[in-house]
Protein backbone atom coordinates (compact mmCIF):
# COMPACT_ATOMS: atom_id res chain seq x y z
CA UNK A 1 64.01 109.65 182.74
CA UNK A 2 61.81 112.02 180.77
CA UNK A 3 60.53 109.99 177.86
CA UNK A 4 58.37 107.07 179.51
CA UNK A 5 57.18 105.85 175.85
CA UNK A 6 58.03 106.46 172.11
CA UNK A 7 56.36 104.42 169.45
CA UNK A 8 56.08 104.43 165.98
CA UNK A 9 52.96 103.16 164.02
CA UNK A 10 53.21 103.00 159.99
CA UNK A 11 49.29 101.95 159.60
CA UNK A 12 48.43 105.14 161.77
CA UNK A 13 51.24 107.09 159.91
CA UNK A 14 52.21 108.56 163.54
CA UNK A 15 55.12 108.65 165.91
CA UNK A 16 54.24 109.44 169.57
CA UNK A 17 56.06 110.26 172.58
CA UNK A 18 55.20 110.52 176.41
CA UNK A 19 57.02 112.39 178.85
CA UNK A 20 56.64 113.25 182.51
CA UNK A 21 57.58 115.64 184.24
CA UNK A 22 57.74 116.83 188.07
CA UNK A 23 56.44 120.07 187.28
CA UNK A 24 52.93 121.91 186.95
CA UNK A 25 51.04 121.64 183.35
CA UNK A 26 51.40 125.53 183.33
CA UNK A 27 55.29 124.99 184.03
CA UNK A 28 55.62 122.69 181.24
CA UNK A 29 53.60 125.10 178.70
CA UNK A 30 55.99 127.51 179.11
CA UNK A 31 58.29 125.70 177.77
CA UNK A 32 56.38 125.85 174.53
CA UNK A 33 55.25 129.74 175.17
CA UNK A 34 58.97 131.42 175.68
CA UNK A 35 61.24 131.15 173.13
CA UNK A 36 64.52 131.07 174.79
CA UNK A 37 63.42 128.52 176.84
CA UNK A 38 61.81 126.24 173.40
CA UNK A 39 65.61 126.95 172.48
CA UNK A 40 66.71 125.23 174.77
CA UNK A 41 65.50 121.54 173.92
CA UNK A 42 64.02 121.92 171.29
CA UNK A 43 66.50 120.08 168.97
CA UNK A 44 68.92 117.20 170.03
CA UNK A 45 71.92 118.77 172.31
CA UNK A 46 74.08 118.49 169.51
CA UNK A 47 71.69 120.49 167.50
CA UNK A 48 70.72 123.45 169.23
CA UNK A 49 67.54 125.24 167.92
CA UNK A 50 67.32 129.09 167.90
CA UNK A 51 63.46 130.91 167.17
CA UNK A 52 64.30 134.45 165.72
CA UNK A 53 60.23 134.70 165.57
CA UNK A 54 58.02 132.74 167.62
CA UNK A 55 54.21 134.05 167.24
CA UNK A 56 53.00 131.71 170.12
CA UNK A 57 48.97 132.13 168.84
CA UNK A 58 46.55 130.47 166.66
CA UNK A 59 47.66 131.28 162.83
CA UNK A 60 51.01 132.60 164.20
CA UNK A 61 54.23 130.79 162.59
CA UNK A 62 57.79 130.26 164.12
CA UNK A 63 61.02 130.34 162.37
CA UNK A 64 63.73 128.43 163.74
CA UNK A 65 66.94 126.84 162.83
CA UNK A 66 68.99 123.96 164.55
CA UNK A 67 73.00 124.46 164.16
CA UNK A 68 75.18 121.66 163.88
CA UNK A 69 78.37 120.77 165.71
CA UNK A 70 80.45 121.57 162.14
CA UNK A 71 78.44 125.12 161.79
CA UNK A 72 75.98 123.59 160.05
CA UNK A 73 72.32 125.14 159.69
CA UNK A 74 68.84 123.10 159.29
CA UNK A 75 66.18 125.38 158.71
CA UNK A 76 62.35 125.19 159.81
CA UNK A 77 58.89 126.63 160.69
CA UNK A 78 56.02 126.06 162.57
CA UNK A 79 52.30 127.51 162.32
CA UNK A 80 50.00 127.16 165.15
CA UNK A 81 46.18 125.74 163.97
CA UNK A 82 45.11 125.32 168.05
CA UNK A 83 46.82 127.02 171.39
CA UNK A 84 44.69 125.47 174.37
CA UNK A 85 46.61 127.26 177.21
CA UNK A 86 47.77 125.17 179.27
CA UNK A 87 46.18 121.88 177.92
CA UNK A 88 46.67 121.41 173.84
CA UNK A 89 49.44 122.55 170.95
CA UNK A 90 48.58 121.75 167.59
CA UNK A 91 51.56 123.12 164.50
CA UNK A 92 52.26 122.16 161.54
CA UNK A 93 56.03 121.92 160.98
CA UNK A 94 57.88 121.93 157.78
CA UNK A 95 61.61 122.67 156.45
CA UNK A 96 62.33 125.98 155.11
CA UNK A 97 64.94 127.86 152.81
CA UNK A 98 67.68 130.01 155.01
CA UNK A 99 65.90 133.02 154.44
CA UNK A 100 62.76 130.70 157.26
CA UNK A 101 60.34 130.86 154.45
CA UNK A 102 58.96 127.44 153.83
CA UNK A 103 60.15 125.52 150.79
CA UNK A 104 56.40 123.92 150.30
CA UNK A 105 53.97 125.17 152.88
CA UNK A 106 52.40 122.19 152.19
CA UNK A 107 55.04 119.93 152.66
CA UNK A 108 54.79 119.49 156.39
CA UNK A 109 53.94 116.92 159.77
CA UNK A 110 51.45 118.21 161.80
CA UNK A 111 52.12 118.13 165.52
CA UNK A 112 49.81 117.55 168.28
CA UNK A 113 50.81 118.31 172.15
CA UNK A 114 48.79 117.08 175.05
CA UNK A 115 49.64 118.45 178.24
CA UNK A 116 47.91 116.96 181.36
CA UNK A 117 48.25 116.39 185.16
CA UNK A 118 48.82 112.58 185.90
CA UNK A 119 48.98 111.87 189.63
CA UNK A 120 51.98 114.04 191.08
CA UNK A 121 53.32 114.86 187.58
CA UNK A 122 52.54 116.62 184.46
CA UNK A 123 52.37 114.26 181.10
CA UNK A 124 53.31 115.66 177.90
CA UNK A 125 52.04 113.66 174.71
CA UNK A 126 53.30 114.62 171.51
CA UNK A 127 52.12 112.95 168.24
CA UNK A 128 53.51 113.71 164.70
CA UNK A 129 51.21 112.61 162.57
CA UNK A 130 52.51 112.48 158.58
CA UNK A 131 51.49 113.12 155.41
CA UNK A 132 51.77 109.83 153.65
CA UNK A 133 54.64 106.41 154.36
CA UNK A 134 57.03 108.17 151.96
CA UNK A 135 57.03 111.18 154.58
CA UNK A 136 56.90 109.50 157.40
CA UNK A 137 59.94 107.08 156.67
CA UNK A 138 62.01 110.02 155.43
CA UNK A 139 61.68 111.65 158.73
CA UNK A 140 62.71 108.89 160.83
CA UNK A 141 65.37 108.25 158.22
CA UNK A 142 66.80 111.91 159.05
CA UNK A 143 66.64 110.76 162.66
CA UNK A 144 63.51 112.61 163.87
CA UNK A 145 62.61 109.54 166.31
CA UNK A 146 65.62 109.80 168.21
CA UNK A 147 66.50 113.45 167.74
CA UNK A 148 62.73 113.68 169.68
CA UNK A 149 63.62 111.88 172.54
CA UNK A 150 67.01 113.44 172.96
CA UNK A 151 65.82 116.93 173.06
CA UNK A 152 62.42 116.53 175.04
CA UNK A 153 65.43 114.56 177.53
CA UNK A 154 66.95 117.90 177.92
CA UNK A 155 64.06 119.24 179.49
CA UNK A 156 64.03 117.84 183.20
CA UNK A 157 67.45 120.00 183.34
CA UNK A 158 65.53 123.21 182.39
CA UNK A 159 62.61 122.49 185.08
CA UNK A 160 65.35 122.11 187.97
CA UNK A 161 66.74 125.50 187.58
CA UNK A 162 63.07 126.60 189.22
């Protein structure tokens, strides 16, 4: 199983999970560095993201879209404030209008990714740390907490086509 932990802590306003995987730390960056591969899982399997711009770099911003089983479209966007190859992601990460512009840049949850050798495997820590309660509820009301899990889940099937 890929997720080992997932909690969710209103005083801290943050919702973390852990994964591990039997792969190298620079292995599991990629998976953040190449788009079609972030396409992948990023996104529960019944929402499949696609990145028609992915500026992998401090300051650069993603645009991405998940597409739902009905046709559906949920649009997003990320900007990068720290890329640590292959150790440290920090984005923020927002919802955007169909055209990927953001509908409040400063509406967002910023996004912190620790990647680090543990034993044998690689752990990946990702923390979404939110604005305020209001934002943070709203997001796990949407489903974010599980949608999470189920797409970083997908990933163990990408690392054993190596």
């Amino acid at each position: 199983m890929t997720v080992t932990k997932s909690t969710k802590d209103a005083e801290a306003l943050t919702f973390t999970i852990e994964t591990e995987f039997e792969a190298t730390p620079e292995r599991v960056w990629q998976l953040w560095a190449d788009p079609r591969q972030l396409e992948r899982w990023w996104g529960p399997p019944t929402y499949p993201a696609t990145f028609p711009r992915h500026e992998f770099e401090v300051g650069g911003e993603s645009r991405y879209y998940m597409t739902g089983p009905s046709g559906d479209r949920s649009h997003a966007w990320f900007r990068f404030t720290a890329v640590d190859e292959p150790h440290r992601i920090e984005l923020d990460d927002g919802f955007s209008r169909a055209d990927g512009e953001p509908v409040d840049p400063h509406d967002h949850a910023r996004i912190i990714v620790t990647i680090e050798p543990v034993g044998s495997v690689t752990r990946m820590t990702t923390v979404a740390q939110f604005r305020d309660l209001k934002q943070m509820e709203q997001l796990v009301k949407m489903g974010m907490q599980e949608g999470m899990a189920l797409a970083m889940g997908q990933i163990d099937a990408i690392l054993a086509e190596d």
